[in-house]
Protein backbone atom coordinates (compact mmCIF):
# COMPACT_ATOMS: atom_id res chain seq x y z
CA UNK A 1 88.30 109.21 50.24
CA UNK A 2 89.58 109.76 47.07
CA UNK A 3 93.54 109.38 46.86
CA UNK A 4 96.01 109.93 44.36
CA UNK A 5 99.13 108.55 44.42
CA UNK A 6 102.59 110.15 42.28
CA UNK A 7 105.51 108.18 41.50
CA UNK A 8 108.17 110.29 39.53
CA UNK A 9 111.26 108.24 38.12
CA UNK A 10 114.02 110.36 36.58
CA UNK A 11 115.95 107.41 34.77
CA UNK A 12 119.12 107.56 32.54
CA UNK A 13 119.19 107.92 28.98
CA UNK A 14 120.77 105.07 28.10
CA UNK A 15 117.60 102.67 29.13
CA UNK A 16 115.14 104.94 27.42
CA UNK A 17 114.57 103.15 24.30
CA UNK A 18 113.84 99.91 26.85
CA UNK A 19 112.29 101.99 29.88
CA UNK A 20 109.11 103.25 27.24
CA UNK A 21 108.29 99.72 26.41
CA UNK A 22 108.59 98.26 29.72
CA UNK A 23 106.98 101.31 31.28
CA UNK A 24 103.68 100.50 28.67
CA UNK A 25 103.67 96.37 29.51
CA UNK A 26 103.43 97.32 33.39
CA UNK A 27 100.80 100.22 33.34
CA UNK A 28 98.50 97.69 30.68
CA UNK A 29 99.38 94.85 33.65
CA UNK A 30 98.47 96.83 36.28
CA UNK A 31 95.32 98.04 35.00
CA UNK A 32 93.75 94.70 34.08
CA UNK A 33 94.59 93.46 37.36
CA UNK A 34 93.36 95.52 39.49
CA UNK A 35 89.21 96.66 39.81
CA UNK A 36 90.10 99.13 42.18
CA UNK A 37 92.80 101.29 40.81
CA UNK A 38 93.56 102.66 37.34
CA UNK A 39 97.28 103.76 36.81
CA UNK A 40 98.36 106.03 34.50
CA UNK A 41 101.22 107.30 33.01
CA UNK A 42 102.93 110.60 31.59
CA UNK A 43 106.03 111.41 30.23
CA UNK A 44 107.77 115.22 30.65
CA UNK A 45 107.16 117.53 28.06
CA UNK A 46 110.98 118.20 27.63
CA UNK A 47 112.85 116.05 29.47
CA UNK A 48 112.65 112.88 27.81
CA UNK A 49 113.93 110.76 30.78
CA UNK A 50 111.29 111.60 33.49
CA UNK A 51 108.35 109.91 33.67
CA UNK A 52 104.94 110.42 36.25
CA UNK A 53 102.77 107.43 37.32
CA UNK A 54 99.29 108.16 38.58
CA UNK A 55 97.59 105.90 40.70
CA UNK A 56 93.85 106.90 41.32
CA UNK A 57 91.67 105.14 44.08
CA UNK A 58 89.36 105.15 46.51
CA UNK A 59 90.15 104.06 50.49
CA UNK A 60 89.10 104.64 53.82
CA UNK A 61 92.32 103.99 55.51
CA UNK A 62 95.80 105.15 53.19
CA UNK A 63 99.39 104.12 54.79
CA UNK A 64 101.96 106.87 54.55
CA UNK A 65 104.42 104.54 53.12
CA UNK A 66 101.78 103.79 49.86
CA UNK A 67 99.58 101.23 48.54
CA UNK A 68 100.95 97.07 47.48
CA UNK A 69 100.35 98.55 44.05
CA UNK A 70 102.65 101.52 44.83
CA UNK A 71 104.80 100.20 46.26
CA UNK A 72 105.51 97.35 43.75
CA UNK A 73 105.50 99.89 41.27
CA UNK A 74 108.89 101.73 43.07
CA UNK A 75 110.58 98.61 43.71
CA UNK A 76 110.70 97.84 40.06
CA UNK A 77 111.32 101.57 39.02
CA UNK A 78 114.29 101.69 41.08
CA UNK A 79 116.45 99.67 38.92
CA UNK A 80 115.77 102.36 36.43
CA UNK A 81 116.87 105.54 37.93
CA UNK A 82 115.56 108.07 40.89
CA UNK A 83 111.99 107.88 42.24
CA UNK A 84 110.20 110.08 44.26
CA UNK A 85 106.77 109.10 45.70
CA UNK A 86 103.68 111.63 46.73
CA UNK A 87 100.65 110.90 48.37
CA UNK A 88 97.63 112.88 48.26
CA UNK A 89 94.02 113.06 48.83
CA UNK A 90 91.23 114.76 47.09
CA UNK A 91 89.69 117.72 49.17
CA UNK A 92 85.73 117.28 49.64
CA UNK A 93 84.45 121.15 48.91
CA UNK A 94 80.94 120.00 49.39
């Protein structure tokens, strides 16, 4: 199945003009080390200190909790502000 995974971060002003930078070197990271998923990232239209990670894969088995790519993404994050983390799977409408 097809699963996309959300982390939000809502961080504080202060650390923006370190956050963006830092945000960039972890997403390019990410992406070159893993095969299997491809992260991306998105910042609010008008609220300059939110921020959306998208983490697209395939599995046949998803834990609740995340993926070890998820997962390490949050733990770092946290330092940073508020996250909030979604889970969800692609419908099949075939």
């Amino acid at each position: 199945m097809k699963v996309l995974e959300i982390i939000e971060l809502r961080s504080v002003s202060k650390q923006l003009n370190f956050l963006k930078p830092e945000l960039n070197s972890l997403i390019n990271k990410l992406n070159k080390e893993s095969n299997d998923c491809t992260v991306k990232i998105y910042s609010h239209l008008h609220v300059d200190t939110d921020f959306s990670l998208h983490l697209h894969y395939d599995s046949n088995k998803t834990d609740i909790n995340g993926s070890p790519i998820g997962l390490q993404i949050i733990s770092i994050l946290k330092e940073f502000g508020l996250t909030y983390h979604h889970m969800w799977c692609e419908l099949n409408t075939q």
